[in-house]
N, C-alpha and C. Protein backbone atom coordinates (compact mmCIF):
# COMPACT_ATOMS: atom_id res chain seq x y z
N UNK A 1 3.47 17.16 -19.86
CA UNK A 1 2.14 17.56 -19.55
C UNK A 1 1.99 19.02 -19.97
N UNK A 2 0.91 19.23 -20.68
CA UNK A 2 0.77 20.54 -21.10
C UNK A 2 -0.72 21.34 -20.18
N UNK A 3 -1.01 22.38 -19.72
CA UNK A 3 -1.91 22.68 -19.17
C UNK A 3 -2.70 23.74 -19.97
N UNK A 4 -4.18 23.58 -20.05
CA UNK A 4 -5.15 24.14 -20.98
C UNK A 4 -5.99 24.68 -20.02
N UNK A 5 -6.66 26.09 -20.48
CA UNK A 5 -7.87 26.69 -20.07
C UNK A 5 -8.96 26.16 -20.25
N UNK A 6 -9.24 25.13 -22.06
CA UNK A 6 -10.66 24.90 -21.46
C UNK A 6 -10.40 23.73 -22.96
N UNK A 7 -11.15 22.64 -23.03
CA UNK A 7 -10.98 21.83 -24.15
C UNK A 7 -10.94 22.00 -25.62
N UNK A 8 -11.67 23.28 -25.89
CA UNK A 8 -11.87 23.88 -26.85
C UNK A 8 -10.21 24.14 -27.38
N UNK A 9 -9.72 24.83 -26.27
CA UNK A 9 -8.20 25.03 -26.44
C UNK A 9 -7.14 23.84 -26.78
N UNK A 10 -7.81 22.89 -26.31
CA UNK A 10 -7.16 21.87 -26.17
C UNK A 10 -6.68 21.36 -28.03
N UNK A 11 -8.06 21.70 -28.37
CA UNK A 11 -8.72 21.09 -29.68
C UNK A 11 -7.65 22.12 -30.70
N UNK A 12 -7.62 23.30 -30.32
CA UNK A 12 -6.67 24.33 -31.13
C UNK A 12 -5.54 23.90 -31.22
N UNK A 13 -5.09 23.78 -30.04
CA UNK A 13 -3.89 23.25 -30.06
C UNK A 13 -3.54 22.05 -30.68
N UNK A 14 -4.28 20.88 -30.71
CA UNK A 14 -3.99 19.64 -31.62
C UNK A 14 -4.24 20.04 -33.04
N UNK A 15 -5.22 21.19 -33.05
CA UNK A 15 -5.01 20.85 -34.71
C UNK A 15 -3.77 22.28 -35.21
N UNK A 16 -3.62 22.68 -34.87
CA UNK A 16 -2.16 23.62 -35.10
C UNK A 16 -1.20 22.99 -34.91
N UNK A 17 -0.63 22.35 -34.59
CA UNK A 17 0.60 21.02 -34.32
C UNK A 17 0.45 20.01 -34.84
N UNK A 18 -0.74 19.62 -35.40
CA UNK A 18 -1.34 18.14 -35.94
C UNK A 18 -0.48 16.90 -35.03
N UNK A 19 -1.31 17.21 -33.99
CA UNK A 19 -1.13 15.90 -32.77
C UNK A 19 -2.36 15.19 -32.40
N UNK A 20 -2.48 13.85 -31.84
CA UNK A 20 -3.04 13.29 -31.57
C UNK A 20 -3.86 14.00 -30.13
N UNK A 21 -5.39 14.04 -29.61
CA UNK A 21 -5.34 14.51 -28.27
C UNK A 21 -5.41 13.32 -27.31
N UNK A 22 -4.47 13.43 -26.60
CA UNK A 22 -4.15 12.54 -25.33
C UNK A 22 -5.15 12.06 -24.01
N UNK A 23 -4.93 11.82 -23.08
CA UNK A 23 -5.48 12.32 -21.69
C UNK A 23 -5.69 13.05 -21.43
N UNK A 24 -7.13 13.91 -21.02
CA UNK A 24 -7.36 14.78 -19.88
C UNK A 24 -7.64 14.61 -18.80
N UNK A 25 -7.06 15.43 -17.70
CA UNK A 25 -7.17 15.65 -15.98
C UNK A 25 -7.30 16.62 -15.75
N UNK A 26 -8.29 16.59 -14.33
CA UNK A 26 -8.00 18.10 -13.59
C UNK A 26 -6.99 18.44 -12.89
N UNK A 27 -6.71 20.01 -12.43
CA UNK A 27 -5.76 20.23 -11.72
C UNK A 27 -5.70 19.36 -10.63
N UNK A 28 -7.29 18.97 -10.01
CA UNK A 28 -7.01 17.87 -9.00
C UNK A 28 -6.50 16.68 -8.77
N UNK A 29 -7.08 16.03 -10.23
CA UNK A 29 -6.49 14.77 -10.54
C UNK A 29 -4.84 14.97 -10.52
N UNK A 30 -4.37 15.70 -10.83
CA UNK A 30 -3.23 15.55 -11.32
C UNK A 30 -2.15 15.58 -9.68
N UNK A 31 -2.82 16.42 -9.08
CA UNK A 31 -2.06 16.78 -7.63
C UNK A 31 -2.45 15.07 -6.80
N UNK A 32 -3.70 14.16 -6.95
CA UNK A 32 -3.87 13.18 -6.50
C UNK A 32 -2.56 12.44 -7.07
N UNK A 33 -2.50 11.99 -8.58
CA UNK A 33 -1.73 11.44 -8.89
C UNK A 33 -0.34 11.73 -8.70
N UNK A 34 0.41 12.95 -8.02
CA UNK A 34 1.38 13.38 -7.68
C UNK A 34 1.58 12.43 -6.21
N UNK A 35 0.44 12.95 -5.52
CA UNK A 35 0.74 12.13 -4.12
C UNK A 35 0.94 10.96 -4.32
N UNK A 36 0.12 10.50 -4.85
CA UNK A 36 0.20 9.03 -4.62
C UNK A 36 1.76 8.06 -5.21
N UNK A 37 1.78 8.97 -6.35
CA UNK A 37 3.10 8.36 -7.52
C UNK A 37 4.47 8.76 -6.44
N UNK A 38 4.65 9.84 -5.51
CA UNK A 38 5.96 10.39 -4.99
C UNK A 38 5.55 9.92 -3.44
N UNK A 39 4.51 9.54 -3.07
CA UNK A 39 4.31 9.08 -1.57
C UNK A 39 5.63 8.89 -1.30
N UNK A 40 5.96 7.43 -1.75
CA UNK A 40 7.46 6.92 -1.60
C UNK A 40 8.69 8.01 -1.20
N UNK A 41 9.91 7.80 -0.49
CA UNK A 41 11.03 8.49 -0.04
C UNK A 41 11.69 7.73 -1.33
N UNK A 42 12.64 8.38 -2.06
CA UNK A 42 13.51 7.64 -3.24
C UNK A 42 14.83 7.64 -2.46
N UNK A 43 14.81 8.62 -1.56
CA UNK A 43 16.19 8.41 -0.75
C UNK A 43 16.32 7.36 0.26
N UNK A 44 15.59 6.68 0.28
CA UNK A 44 15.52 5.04 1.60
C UNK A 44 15.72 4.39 0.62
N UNK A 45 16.62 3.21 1.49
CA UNK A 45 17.37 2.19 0.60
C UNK A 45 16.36 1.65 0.14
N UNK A 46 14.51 1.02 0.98
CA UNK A 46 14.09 0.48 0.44
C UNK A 46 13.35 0.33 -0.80
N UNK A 47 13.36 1.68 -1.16
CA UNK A 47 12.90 2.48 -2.40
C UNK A 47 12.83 1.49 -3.24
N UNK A 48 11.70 1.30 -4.19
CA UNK A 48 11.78 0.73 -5.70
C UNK A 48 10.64 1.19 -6.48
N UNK A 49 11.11 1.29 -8.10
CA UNK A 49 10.06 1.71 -8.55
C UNK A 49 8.89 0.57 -8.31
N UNK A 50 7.81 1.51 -9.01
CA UNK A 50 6.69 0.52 -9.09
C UNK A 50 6.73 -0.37 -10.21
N UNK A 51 5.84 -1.14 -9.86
CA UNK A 51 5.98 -2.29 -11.28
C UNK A 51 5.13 -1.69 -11.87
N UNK A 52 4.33 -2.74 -13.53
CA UNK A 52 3.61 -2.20 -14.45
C UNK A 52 2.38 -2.52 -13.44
N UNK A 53 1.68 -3.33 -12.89
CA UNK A 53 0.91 -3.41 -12.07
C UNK A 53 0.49 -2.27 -11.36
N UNK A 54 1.35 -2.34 -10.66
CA UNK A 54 1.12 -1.24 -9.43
C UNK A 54 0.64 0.06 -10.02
N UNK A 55 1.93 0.60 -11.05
CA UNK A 55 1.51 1.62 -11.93
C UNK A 55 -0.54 2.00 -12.26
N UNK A 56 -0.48 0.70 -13.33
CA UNK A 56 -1.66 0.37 -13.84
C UNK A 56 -2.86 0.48 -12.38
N UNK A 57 -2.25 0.53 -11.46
CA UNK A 57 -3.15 -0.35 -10.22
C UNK A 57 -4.05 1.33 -10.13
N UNK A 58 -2.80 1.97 -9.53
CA UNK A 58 -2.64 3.17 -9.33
C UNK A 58 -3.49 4.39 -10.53
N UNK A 59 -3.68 4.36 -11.33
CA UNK A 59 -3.98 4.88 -12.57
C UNK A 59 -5.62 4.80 -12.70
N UNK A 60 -5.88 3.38 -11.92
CA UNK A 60 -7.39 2.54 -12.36
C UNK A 60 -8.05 3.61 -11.20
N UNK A 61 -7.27 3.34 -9.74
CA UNK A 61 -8.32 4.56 -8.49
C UNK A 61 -8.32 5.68 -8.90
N UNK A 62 -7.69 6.22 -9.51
CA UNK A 62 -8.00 7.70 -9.87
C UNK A 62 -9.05 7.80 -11.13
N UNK A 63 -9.47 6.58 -11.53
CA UNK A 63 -10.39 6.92 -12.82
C UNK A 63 -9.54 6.74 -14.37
N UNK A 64 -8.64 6.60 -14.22
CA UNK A 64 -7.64 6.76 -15.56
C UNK A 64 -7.72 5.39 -16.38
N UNK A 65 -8.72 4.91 -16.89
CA UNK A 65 -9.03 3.60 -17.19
C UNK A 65 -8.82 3.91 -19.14
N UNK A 66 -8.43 4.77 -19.65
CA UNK A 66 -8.64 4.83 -21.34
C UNK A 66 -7.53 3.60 -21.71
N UNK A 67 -7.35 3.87 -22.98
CA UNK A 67 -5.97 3.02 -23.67
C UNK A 67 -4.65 4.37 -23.39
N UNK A 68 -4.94 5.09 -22.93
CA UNK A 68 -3.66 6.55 -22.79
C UNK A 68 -2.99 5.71 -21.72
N UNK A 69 -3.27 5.09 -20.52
CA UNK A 69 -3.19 4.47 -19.72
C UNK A 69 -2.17 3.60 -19.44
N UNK A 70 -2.69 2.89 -20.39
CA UNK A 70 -2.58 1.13 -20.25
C UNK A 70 -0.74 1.08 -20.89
N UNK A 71 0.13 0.48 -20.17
CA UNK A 71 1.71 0.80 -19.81
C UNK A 71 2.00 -0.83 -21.11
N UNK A 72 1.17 -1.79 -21.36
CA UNK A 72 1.48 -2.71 -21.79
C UNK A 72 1.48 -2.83 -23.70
């Protein structure tokens, strides 16, 4: 994850590297998707990752619906 001041920047940056531009989020989005992705204890036995579902599930409430997304 790379963090930008403003899209314009964003745009500099892809074309000085000649990269594709990805997903954008806000700082908020991103702290939502933190909670929600680490809720889980990894140190309890019952721990497991998520599936592609869940992932995908997870991705859709926050708004994250593009093809950047989609795990399949």
């Amino acid at each position: 994850m790379l963090l930008f001041r403003s899209e314009k920047h964003v745009d500099r940056w892809c074309k000085l590297w000649n990269q594709p531009r990805g997903a954008m989020f806000s700082a908020e989005q991103a702290w939502q998707l933190a909670q929600r992705w680490y809720a889980a204890d990894r140190r309890e036995p019952t721990w497991r990752r998520k599936t592609i579902d869940e992932a995908e599930a997870t991705f859709a409430q926050l708004g994250f619906t593009s093809d950047f997304w989609r795990l399949r």
